[in-house]
C-alpha atoms as a PDB file:
ATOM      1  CA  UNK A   1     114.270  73.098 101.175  1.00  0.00           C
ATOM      2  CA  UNK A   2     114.577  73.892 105.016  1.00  0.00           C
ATOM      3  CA  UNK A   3     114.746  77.790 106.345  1.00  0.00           C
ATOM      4  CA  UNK A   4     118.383  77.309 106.599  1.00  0.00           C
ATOM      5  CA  UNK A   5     118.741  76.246 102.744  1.00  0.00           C
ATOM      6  CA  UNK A   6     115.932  79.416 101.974  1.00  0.00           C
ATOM      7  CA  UNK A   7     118.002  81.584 103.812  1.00  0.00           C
ATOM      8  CA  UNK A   8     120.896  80.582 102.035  1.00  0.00           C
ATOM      9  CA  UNK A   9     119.675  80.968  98.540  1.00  0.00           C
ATOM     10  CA  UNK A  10     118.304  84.128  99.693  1.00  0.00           C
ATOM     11  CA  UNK A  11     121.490  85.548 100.406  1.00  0.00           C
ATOM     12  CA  UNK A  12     123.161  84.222  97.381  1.00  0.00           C
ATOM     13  CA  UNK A  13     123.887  85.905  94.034  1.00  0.00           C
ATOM     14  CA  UNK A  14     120.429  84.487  92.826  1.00  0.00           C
ATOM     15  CA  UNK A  15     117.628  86.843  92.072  1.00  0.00           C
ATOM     16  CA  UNK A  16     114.724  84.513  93.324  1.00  0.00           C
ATOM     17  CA  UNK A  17     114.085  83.929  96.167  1.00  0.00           C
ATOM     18  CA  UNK A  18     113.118  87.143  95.885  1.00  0.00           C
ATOM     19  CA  UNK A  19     111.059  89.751  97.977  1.00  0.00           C
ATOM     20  CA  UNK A  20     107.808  88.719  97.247  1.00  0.00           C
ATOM     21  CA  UNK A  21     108.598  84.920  98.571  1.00  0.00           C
ATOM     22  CA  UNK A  22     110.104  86.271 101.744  1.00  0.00           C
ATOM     23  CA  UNK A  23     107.118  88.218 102.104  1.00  0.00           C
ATOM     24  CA  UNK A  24     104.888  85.072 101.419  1.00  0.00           C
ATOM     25  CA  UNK A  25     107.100  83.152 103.786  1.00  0.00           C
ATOM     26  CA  UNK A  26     106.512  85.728 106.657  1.00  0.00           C
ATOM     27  CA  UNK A  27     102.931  85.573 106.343  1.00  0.00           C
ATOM     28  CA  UNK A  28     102.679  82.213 106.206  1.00  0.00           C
ATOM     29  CA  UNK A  29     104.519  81.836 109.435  1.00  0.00           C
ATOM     30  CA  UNK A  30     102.220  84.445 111.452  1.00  0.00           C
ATOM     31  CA  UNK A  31      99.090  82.503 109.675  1.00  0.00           C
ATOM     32  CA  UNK A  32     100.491  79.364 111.413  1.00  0.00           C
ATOM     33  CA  UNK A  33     100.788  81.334 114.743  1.00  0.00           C
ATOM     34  CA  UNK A  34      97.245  81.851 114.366  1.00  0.00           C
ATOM     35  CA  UNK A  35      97.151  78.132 113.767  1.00  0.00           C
ATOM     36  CA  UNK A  36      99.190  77.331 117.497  1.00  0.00           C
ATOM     37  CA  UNK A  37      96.774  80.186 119.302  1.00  0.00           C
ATOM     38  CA  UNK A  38      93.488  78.077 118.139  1.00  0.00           C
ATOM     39  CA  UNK A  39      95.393  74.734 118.672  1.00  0.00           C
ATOM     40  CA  UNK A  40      96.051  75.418 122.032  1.00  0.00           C
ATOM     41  CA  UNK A  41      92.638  76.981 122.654  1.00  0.00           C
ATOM     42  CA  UNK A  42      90.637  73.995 121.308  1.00  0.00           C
ATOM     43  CA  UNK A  43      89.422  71.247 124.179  1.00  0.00           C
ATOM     44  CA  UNK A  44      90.205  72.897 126.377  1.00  0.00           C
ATOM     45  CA  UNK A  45      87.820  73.405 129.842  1.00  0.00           C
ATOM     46  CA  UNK A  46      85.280  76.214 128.508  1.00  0.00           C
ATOM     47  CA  UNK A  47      86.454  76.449 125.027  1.00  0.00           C
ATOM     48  CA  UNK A  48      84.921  72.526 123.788  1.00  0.00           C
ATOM     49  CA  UNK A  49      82.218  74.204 121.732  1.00  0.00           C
ATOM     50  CA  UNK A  50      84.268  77.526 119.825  1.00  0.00           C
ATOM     51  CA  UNK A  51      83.244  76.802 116.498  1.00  0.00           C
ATOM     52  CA  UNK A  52      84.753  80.058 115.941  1.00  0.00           C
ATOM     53  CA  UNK A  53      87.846  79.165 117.085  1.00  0.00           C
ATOM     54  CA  UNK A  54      87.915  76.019 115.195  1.00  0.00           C
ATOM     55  CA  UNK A  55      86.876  78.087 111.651  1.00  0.00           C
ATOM     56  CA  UNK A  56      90.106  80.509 112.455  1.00  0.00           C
ATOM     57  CA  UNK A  57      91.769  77.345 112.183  1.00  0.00           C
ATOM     58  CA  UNK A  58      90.693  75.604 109.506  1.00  0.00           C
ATOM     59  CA  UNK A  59      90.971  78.791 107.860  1.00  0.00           C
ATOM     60  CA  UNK A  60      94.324  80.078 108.792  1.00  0.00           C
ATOM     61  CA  UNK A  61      95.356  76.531 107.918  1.00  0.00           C
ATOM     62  CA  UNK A  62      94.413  77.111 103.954  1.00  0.00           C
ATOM     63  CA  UNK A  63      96.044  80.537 103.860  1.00  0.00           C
ATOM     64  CA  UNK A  64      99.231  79.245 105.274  1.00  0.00           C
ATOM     65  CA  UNK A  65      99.220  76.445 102.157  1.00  0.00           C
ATOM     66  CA  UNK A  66      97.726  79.216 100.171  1.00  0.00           C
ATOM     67  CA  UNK A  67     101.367  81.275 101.064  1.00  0.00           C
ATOM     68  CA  UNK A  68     103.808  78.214 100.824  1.00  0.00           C
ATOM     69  CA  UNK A  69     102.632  78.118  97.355  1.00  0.00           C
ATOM     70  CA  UNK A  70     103.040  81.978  96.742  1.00  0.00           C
ATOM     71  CA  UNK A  71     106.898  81.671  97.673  1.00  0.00           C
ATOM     72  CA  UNK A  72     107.379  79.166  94.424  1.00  0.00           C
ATOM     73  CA  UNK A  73     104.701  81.554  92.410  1.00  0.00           C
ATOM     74  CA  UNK A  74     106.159  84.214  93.244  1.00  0.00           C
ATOM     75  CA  UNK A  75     109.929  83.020  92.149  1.00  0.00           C
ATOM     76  CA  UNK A  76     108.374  81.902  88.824  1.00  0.00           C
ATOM     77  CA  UNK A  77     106.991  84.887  88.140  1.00  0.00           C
ATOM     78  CA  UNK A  78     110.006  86.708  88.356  1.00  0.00           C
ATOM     79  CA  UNK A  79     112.103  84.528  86.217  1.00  0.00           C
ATOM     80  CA  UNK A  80     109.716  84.509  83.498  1.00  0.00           C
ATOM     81  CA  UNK A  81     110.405  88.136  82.970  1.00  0.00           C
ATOM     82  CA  UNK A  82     114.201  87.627  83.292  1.00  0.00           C
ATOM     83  CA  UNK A  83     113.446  84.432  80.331  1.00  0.00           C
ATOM     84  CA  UNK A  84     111.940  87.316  78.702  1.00  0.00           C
ATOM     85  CA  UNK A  85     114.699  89.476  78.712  1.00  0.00           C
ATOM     86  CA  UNK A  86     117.220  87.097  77.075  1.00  0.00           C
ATOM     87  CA  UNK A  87     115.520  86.116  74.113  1.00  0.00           C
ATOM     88  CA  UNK A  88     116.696  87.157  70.713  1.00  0.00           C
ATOM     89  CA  UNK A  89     115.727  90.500  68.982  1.00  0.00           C
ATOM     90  CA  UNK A  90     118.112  90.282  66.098  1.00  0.00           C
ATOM     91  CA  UNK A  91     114.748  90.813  63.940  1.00  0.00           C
ATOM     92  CA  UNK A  92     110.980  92.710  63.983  1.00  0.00           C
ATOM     93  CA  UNK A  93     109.117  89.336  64.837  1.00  0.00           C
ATOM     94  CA  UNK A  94     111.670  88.502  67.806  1.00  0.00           C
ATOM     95  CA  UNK A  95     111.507  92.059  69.147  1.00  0.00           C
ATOM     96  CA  UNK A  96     107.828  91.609  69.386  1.00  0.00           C
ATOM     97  CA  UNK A  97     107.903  88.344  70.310  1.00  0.00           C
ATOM     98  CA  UNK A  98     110.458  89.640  73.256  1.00  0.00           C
ATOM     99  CA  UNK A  99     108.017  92.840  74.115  1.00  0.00           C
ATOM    100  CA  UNK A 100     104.923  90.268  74.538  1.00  0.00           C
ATOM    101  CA  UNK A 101     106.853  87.947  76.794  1.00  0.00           C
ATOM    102  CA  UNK A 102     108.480  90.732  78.398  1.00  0.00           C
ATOM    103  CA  UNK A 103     104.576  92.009  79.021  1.00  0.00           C
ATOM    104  CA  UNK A 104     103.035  89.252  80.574  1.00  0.00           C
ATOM    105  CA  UNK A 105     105.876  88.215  82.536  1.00  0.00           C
ATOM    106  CA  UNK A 106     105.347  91.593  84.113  1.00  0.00           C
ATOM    107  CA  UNK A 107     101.439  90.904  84.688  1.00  0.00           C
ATOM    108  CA  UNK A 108     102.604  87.589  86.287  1.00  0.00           C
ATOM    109  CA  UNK A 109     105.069  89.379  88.302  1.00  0.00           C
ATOM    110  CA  UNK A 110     101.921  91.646  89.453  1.00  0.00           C
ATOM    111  CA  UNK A 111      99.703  89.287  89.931  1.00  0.00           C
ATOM    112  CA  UNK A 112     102.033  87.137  92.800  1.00  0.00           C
ATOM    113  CA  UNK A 113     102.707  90.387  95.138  1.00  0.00           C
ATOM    114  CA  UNK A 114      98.929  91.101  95.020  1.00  0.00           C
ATOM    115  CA  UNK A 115      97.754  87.966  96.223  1.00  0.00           C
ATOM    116  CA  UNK A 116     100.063  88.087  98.916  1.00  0.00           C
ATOM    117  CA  UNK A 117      98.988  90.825 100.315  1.00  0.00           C
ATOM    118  CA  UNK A 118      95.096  89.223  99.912  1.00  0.00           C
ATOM    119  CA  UNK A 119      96.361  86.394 101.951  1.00  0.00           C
ATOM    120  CA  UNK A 120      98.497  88.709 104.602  1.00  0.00           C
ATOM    121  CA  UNK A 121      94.805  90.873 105.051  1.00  0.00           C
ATOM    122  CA  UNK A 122      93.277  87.489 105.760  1.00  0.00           C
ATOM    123  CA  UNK A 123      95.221  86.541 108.334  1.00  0.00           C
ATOM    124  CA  UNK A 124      95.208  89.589 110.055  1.00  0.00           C
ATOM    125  CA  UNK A 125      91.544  89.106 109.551  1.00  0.00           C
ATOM    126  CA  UNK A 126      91.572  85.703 111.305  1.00  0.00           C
ATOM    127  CA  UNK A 127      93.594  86.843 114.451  1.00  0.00           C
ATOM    128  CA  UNK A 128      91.112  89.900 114.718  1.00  0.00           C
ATOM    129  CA  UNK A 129      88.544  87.153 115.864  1.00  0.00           C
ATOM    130  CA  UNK A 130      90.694  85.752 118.181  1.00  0.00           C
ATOM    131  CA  UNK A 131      91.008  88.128 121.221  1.00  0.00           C
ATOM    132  CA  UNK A 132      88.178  86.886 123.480  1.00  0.00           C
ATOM    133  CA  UNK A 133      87.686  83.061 121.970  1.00  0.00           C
ATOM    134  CA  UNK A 134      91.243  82.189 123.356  1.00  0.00           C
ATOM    135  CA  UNK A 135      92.242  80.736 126.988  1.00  0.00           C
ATOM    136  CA  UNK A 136      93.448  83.995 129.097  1.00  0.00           C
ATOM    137  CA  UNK A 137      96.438  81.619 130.093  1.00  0.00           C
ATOM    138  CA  UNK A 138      97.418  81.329 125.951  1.00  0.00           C
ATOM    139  CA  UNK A 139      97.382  85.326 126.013  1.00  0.00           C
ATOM    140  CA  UNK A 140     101.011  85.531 125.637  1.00  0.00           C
ATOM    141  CA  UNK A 141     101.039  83.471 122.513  1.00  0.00           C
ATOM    142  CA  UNK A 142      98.302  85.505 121.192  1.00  0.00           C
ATOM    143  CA  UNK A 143      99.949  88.749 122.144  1.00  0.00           C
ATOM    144  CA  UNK A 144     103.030  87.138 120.189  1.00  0.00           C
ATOM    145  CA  UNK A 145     100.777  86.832 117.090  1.00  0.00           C
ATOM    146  CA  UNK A 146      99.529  90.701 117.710  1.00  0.00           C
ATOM    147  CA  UNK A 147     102.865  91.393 117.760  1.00  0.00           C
ATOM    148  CA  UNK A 148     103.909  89.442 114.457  1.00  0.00           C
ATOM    149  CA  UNK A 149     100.729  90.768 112.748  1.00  0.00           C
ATOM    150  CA  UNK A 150     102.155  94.327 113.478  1.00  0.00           C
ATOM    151  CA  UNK A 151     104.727  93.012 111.028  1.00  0.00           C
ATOM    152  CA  UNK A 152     102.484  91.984 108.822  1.00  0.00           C
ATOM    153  CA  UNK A 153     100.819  95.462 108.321  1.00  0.00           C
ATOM    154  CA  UNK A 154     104.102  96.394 107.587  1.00  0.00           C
ATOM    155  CA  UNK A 155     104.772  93.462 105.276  1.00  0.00           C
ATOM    156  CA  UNK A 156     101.552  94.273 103.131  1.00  0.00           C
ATOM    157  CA  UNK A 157     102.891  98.121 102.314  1.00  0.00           C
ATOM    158  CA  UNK A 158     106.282  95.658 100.929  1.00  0.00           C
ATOM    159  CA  UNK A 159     103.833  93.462  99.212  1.00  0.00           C
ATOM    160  CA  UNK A 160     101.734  96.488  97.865  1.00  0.00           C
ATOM    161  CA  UNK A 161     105.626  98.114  96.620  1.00  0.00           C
ATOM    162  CA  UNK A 162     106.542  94.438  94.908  1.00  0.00           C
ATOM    163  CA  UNK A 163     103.129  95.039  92.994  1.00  0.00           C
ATOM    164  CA  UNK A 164     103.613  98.410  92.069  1.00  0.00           C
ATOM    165  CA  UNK A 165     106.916  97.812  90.958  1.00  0.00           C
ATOM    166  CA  UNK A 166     106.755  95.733  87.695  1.00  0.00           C
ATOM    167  CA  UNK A 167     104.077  97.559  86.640  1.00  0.00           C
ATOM    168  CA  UNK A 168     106.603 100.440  85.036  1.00  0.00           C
ATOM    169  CA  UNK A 169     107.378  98.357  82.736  1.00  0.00           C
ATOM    170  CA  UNK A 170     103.970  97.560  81.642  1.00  0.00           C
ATOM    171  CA  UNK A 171     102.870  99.724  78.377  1.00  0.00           C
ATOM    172  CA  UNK A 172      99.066  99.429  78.966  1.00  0.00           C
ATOM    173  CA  UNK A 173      98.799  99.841  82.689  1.00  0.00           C
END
């Protein structure tokens, strides 16, 4: 799907994507900032040897697959608690058959938002090492990435509310 398509279905009458894969998709994008900052640092006159710069990359590289995957885990999770909504509870056994579905869709639905926000504090992790390893010249782009991981801070207290909020429906918290 391209970012046009995503932004499409976002806007659409469908519930997913929801939230937590826009705020999956966001961090993955300032994790591949990170990515361009180290790219363009690498090789470079003065910089051959930064292993450290090369481990940012590697490792902002993983979280950034790490989130593309979060945007589909995150949209499963929050269809299997709509599934769990619809099915029948004409009887005792389908009510509680409902209830238990209903309950671990909502500990999926948890679980997605919270790993999120493990992968957004690793990235801002990963640019925290960056400021001094980087070319002077590529301190725009990193200042651009300072400036997107200000977002991100703020993205983690959305990721943090997408947790919290499934969890009222939970019975044993």
């Amino acid at each position: 799907m391209t970012i046009t398509q995503f932004g499409e279905v976002f806007a659409s009458n469908s519930p997913t994507p929801g939230g937590g894969s826009v705020t999956a998709l966001s961090i993955m994008l300032g994790s591949n900032l990170v990515s361009m900052v180290c790219r363009l640092t690498i090789g470079q006159q003065g910089y051959e040897a930064s292993g450290e710069v090369s481990e940012v990359l590697q490792q902002s590289e993983a979280l950034s697959q790490n989130l593309l995957r979060h945007i589909d885990v995150d949209a499963k999770a929050f269809n299997e608690v709509m599934a769990a909504f619809k099915l029948p509870k004409a009887d005792d056994e389908q009510k509680a058959a409902r209830t238990a579905a209903i309950q671990g869709g909502y500990k999926s639905a948890i679980q997605s938002p919270l790993g999120i926000a493990r992968e957004c504090v690793a990235v801002l992790q990963l640019a925290s090492r960056l400021p001094g390893n980087t070319i002077p010249r590529h301190h725009p782009q990193l200042s651009e990435t300072q400036v997107y991981l200000v977002c991100h801070s703020i993205t983690l207290g959305g990721a943090h509310c997408h947790a919290r909020s499934p969890k009222s429906g939970l019975k044993h918290r």
